[in-house]
C-alpha atoms as a PDB file:
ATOM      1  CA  UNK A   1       2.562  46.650  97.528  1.00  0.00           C
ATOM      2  CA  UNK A   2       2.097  45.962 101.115  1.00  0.00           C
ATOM      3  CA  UNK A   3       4.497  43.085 102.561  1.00  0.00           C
ATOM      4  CA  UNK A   4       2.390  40.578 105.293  1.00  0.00           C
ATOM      5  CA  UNK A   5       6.009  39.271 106.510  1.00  0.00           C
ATOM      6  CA  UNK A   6       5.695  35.888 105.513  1.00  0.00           C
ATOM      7  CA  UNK A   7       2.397  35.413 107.952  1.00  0.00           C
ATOM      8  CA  UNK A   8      -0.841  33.842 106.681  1.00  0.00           C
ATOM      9  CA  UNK A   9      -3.176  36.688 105.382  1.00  0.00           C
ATOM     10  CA  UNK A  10      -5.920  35.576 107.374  1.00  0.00           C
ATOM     11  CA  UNK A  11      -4.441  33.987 111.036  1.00  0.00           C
ATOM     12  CA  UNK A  12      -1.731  36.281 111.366  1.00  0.00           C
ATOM     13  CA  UNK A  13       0.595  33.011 111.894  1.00  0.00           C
ATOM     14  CA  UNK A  14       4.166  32.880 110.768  1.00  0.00           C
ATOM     15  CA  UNK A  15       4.437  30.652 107.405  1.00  0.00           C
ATOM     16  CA  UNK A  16       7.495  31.369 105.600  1.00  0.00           C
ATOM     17  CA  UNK A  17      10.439  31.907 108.437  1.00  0.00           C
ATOM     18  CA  UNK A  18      12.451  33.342 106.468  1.00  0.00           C
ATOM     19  CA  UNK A  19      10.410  36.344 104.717  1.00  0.00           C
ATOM     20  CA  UNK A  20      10.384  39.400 105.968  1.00  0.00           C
ATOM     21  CA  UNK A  21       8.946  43.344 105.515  1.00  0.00           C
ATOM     22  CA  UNK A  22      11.847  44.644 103.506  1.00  0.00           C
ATOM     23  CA  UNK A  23      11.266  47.148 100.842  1.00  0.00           C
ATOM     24  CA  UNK A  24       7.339  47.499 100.002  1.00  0.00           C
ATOM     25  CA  UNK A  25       7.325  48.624  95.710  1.00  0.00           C
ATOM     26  CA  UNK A  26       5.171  50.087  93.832  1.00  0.00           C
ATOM     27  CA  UNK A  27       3.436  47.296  91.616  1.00  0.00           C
ATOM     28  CA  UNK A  28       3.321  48.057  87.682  1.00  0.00           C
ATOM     29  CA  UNK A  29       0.961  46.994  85.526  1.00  0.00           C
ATOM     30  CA  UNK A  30       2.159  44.264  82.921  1.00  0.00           C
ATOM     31  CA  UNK A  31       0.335  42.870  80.221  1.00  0.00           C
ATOM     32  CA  UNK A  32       1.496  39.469  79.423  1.00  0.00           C
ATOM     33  CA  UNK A  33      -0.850  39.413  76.462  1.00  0.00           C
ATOM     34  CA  UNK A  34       0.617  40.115  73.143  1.00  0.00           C
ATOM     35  CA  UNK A  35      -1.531  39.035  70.466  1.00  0.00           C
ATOM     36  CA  UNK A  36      -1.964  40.615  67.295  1.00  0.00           C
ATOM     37  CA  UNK A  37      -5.336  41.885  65.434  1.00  0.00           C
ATOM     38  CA  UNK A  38      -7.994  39.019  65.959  1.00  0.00           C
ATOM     39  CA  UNK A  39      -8.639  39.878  61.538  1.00  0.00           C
ATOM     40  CA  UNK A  40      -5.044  37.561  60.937  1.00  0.00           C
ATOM     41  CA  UNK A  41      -3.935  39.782  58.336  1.00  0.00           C
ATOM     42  CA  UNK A  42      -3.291  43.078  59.673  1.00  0.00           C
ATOM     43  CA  UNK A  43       0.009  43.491  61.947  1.00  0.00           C
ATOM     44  CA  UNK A  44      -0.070  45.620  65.481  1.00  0.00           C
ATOM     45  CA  UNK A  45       3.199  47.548  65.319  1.00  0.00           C
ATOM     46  CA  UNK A  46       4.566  49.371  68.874  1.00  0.00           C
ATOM     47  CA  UNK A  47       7.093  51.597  69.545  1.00  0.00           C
ATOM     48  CA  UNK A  48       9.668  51.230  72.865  1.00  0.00           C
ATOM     49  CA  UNK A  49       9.665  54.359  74.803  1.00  0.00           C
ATOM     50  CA  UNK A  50      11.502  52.917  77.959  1.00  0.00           C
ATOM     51  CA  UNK A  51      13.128  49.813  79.234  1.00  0.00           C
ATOM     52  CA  UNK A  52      13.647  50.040  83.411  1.00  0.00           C
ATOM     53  CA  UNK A  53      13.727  47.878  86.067  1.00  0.00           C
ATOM     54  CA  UNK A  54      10.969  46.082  88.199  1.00  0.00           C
ATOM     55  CA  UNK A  55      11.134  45.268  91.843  1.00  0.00           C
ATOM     56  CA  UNK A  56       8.335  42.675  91.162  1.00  0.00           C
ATOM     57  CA  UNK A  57       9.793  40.422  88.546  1.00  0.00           C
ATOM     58  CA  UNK A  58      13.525  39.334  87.850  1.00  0.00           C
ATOM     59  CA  UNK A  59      12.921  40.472  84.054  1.00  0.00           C
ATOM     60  CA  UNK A  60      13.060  44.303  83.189  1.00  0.00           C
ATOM     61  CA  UNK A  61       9.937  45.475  81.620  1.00  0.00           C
ATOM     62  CA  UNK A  62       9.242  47.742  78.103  1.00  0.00           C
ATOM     63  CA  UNK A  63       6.869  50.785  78.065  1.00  0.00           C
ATOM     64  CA  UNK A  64       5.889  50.737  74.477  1.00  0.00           C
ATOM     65  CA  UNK A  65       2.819  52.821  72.731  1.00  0.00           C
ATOM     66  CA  UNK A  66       0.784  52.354  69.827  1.00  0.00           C
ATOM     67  CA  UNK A  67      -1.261  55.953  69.002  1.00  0.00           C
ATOM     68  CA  UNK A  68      -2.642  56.558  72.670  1.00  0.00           C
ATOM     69  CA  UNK A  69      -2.631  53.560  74.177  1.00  0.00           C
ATOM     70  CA  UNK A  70       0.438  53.240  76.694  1.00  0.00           C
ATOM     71  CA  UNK A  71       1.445  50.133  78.282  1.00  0.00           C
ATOM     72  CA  UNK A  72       3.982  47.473  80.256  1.00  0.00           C
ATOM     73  CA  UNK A  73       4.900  44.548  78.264  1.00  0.00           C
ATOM     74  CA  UNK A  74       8.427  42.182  79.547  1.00  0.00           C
ATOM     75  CA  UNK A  75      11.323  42.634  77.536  1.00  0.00           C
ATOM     76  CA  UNK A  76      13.163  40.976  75.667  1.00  0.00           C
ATOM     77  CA  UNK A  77      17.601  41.615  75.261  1.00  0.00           C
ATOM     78  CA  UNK A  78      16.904  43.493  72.075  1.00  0.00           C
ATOM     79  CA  UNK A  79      14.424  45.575  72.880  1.00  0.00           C
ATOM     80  CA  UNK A  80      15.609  49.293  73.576  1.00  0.00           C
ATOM     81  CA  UNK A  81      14.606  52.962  73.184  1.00  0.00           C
ATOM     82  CA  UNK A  82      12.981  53.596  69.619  1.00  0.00           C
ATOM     83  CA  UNK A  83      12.567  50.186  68.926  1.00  0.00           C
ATOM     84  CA  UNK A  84       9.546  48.773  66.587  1.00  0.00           C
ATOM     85  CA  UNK A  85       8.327  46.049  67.740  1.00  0.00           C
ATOM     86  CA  UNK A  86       5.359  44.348  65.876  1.00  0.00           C
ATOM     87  CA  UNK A  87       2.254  41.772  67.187  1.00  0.00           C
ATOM     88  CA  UNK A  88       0.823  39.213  64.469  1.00  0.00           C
ATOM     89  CA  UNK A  89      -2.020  36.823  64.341  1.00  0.00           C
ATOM     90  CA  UNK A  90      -1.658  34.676  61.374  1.00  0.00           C
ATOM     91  CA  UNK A  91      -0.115  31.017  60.816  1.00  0.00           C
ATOM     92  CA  UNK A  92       1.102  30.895  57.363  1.00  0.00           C
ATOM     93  CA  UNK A  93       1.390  27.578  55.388  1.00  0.00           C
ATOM     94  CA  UNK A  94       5.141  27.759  55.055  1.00  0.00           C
ATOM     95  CA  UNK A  95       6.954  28.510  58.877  1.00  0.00           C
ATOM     96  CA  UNK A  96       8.922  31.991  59.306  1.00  0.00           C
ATOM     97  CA  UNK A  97      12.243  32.514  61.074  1.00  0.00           C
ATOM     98  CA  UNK A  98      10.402  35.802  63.471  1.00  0.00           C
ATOM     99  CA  UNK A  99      12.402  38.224  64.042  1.00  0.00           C
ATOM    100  CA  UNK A 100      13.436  38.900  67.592  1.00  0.00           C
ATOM    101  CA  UNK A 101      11.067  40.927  69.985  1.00  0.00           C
ATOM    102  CA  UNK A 102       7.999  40.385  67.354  1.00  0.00           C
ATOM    103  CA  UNK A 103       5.624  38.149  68.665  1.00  0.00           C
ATOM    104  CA  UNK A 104       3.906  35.382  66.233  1.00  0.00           C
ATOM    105  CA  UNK A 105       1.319  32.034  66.982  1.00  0.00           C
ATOM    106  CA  UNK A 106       4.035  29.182  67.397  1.00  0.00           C
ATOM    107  CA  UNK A 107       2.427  27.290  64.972  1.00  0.00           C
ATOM    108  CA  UNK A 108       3.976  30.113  62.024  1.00  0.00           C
ATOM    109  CA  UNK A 109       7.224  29.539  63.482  1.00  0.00           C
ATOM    110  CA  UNK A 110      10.247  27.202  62.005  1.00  0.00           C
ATOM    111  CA  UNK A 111      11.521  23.719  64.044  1.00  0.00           C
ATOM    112  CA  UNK A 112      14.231  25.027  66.023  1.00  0.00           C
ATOM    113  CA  UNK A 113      13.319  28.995  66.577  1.00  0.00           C
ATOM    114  CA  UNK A 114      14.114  30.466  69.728  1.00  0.00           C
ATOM    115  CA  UNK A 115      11.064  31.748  71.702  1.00  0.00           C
ATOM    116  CA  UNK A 116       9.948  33.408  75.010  1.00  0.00           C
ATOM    117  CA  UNK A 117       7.250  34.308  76.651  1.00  0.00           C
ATOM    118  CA  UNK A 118       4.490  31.626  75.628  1.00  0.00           C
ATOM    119  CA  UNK A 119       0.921  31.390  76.234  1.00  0.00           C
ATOM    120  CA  UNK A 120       0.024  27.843  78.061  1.00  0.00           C
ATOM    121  CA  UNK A 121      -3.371  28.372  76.661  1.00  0.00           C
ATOM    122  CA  UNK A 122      -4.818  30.559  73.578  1.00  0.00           C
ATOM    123  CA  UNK A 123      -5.738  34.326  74.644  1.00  0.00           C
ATOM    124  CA  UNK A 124      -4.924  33.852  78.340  1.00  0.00           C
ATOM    125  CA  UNK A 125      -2.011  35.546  78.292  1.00  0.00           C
ATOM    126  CA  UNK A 126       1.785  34.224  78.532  1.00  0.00           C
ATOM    127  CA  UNK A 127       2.696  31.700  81.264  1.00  0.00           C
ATOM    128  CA  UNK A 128       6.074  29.957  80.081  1.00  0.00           C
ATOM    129  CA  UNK A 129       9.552  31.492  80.025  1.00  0.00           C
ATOM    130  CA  UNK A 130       8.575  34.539  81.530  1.00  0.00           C
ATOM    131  CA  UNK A 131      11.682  35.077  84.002  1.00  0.00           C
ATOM    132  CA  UNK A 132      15.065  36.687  83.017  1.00  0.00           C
ATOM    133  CA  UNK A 133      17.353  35.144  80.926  1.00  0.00           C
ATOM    134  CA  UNK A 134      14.947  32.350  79.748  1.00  0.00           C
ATOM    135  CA  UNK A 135      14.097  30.764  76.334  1.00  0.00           C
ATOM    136  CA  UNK A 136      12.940  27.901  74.812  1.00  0.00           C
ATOM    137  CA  UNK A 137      13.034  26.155  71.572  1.00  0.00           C
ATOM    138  CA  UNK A 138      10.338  24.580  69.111  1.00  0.00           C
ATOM    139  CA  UNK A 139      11.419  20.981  68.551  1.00  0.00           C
ATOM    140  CA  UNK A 140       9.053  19.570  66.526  1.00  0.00           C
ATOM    141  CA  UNK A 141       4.980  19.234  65.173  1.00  0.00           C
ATOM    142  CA  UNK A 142       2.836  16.379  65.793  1.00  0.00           C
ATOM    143  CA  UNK A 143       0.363  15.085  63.569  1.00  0.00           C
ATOM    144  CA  UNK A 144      -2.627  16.615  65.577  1.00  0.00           C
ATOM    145  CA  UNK A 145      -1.140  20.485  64.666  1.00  0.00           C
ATOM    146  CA  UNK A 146       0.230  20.712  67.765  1.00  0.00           C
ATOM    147  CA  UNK A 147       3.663  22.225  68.366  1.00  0.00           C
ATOM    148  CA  UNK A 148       6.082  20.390  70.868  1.00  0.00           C
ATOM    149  CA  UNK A 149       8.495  23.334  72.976  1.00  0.00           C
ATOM    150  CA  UNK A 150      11.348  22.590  74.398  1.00  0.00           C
ATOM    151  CA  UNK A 151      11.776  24.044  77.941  1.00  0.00           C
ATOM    152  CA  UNK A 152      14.877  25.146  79.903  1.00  0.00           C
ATOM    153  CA  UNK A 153      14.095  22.198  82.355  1.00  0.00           C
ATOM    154  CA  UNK A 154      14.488  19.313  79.753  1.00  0.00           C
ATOM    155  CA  UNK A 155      10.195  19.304  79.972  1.00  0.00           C
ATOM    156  CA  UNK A 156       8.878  18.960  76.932  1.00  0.00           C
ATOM    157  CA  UNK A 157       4.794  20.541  76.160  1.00  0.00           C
ATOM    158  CA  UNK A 158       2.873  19.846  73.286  1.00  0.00           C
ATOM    159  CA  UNK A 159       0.712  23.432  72.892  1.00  0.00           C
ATOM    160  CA  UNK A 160      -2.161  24.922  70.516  1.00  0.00           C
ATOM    161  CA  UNK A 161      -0.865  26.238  67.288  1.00  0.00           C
ATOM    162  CA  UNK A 162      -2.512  29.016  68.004  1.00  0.00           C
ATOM    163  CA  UNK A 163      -0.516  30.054  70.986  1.00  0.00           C
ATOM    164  CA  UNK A 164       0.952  33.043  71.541  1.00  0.00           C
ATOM    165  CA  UNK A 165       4.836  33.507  71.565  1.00  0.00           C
ATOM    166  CA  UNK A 166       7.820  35.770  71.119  1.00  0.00           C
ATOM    167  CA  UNK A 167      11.112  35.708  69.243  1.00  0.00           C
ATOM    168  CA  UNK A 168      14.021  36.018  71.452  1.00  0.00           C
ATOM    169  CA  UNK A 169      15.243  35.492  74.622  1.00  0.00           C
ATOM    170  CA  UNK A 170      13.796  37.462  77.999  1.00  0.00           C
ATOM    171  CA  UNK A 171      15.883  40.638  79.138  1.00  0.00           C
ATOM    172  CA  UNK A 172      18.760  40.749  81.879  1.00  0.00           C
ATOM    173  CA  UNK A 173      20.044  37.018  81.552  1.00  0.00           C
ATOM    174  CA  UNK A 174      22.557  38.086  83.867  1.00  0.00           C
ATOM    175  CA  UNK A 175      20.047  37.885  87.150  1.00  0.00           C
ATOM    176  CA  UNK A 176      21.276  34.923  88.541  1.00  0.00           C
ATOM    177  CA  UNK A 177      25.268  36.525  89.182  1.00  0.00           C
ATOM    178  CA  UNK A 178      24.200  39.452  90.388  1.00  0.00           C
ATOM    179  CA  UNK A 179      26.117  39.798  93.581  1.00  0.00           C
ATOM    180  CA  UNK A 180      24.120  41.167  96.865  1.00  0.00           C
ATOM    181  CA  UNK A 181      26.416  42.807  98.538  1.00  0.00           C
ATOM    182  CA  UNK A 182      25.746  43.306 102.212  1.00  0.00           C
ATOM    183  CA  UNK A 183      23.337  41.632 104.686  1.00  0.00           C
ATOM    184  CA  UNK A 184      20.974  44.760 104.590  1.00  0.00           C
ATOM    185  CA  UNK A 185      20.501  44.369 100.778  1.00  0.00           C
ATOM    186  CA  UNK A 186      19.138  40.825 101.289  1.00  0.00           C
ATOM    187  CA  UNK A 187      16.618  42.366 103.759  1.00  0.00           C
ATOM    188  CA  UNK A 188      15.460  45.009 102.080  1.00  0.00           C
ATOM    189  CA  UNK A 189      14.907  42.288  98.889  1.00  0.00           C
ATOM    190  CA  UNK A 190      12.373  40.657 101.847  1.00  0.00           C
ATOM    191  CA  UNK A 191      15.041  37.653 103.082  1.00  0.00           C
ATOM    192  CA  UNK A 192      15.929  36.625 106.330  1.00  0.00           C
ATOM    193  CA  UNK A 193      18.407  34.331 107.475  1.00  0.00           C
ATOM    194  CA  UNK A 194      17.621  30.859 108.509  1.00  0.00           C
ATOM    195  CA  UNK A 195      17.572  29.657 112.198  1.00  0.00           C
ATOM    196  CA  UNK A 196      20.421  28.054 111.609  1.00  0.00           C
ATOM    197  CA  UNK A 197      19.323  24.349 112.619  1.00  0.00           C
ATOM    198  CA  UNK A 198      21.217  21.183 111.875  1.00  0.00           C
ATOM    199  CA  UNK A 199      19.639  19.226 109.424  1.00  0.00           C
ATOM    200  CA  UNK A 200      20.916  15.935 108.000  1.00  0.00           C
ATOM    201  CA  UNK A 201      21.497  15.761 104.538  1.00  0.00           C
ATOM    202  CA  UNK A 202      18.731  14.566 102.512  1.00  0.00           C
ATOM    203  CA  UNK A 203      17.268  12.310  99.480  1.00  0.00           C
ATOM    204  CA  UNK A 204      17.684  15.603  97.630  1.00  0.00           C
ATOM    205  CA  UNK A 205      21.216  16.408  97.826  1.00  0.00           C
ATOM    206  CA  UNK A 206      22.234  13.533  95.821  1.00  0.00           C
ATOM    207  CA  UNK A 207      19.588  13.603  93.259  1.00  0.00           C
ATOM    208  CA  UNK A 208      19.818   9.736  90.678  1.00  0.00           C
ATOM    209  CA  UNK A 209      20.165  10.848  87.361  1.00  0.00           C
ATOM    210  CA  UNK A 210      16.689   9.758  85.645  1.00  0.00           C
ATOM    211  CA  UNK A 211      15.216   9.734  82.317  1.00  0.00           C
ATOM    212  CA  UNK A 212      13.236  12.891  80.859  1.00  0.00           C
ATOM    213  CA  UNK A 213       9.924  13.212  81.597  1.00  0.00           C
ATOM    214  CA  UNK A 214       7.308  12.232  78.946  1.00  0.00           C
ATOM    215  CA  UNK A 215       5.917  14.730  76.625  1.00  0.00           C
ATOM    216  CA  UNK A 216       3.340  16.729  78.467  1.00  0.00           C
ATOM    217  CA  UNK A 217      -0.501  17.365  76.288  1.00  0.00           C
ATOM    218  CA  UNK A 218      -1.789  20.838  77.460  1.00  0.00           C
ATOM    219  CA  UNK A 219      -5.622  20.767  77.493  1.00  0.00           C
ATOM    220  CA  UNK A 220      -7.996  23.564  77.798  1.00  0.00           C
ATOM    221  CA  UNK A 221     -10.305  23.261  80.734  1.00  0.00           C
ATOM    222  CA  UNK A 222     -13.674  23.490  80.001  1.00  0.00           C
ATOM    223  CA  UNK A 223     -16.159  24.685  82.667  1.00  0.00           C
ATOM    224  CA  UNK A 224     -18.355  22.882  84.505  1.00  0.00           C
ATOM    225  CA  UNK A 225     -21.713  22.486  83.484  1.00  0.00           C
ATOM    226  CA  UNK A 226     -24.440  23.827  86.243  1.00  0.00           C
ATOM    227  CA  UNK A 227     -27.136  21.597  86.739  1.00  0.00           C
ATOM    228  CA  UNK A 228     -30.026  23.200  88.369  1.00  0.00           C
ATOM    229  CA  UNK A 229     -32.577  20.863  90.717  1.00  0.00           C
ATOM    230  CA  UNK A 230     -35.753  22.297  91.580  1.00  0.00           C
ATOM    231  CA  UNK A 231     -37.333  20.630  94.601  1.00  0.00           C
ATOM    232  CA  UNK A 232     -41.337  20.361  94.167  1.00  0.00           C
ATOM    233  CA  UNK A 233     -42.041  19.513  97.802  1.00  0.00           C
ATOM    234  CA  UNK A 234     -41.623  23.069  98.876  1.00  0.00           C
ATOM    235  CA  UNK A 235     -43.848  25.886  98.407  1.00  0.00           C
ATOM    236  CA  UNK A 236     -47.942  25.990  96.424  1.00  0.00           C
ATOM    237  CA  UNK A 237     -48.739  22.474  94.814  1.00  0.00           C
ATOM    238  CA  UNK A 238     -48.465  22.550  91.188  1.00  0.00           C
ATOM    239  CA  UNK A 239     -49.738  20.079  88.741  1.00  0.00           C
ATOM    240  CA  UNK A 240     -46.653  18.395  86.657  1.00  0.00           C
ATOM    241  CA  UNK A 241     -47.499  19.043  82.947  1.00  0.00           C
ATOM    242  CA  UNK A 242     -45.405  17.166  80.543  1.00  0.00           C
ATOM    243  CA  UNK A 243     -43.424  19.267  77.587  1.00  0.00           C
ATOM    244  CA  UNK A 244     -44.381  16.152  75.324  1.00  0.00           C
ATOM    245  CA  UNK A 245     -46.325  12.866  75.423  1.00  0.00           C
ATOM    246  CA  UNK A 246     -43.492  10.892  76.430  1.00  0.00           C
ATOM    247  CA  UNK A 247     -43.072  11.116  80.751  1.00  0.00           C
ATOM    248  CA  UNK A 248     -39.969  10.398  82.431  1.00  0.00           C
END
């Protein structure tokens, strides 16, 4: 992956002050998409080969395989080497207790399972509690189907049934203590220091303690509908026959 230094891809101007060139990795492949056979019986099992480290993200990432198909999925803290891990698709009338790593539509899953790794919408792949260390919990289900999950902000979301998740908690929860060391080190991770500029404090370093925020609805957007005009002004006259007797 090629750094651009913090400048705008397309003016060349500075943007971010504080980015750098650093180390440029090599960018792997994830799939964030772990959904099980579309039939909702069968079950997609997978086997870990590897868990390693990625310079992209602050999670590690699995290599797991299923026959010949090979791929990068995020892992989770129990997934290691010769682990099964296993994909479903169905919502069962009475809610399961998933074992962790396996992934499972949060609408099958029991009030108060921990999950990772959650799809925002259904089939577009995972968008919450992606990041190391992070998890969230299903609170409750409304009377619409929906399931309400409880995220490591306080936010709560009120998603499909049908949505994606995993059991478990994201890999290397211990991201956020890891020491850096040395001055190189922080700019070879792409950070420079500040310019060192006095700055009175601000509204934000003595943030009021408020009430949590209302439960957030998460709504698929549809796509816009193209309307074609035709203009009859330009090119050959043509006579305007009617499609029925009635002429608008």
């Amino acid at each position: 992956m090629e750094s651009i230094c913090g400048k705008h891809p397309f003016t060349g101007r500075k943007i971010v002050g504080t980015a750098g060139k650093g180390m440029e990795p090599k960018y792997r492949w994830v799939d964030f998409n772990r959904r099980g056979p579309s039939d909702g019986v069968s079950v997609k099992e997978e086997q870990v080969i590897e868990v390693q480290y990625d310079p992209n993200r602050s999670a590690f990432i699995a290599l797991v395989g299923s026959k010949a198909h090979l791929r990068y999925i995020i892992a989770t803290t129990t997934m290691e080497l010769g682990s099964i891990i296993r994909s479903h698709s169905a919502i069962p009338d009475i809610p399961i207790r998933g074992v962790p790593g396996d992934s499972h539509p949060i609408g099958a899953l029991a009030v108060g399972s921990t999950v990772c790794h959650v799809e925002r919408v259904p089939g577009h792949g995972a968008e919450y509690l992606v990041a190391a260390g992070t998890s969230g919990t299903v609170k409750r289900k409304l009377e619409d189907g929906k399931m309400v999950l409880l995220l490591p902000s306080k936010h709560e979301v009120a998603l499909d049934p049908r949505c994606n998740a995993v059991c478990g908690q994201i890999s290397n929860p211990n991201h956020d203590k890891i020491h850096i060391g040395s001055g190189t080190r922080f700019r070879w991770l792409r950070k420079y220091p500040r310019s060192g500029l006095w700055q009175r404090k601000d509204g934000y370093c003595g943030k009021k303690i408020r009430a949590p925020p209302p439960l957030k609805h998460v709504v698929e957007k549809k796509e816009t509908e193209v309307i074609r005009l035709v203009c009859m002004t330009e090119g050959p006259k043509k006579h305007i026959v009617p499609t029925c007797d009635r002429v608008t």
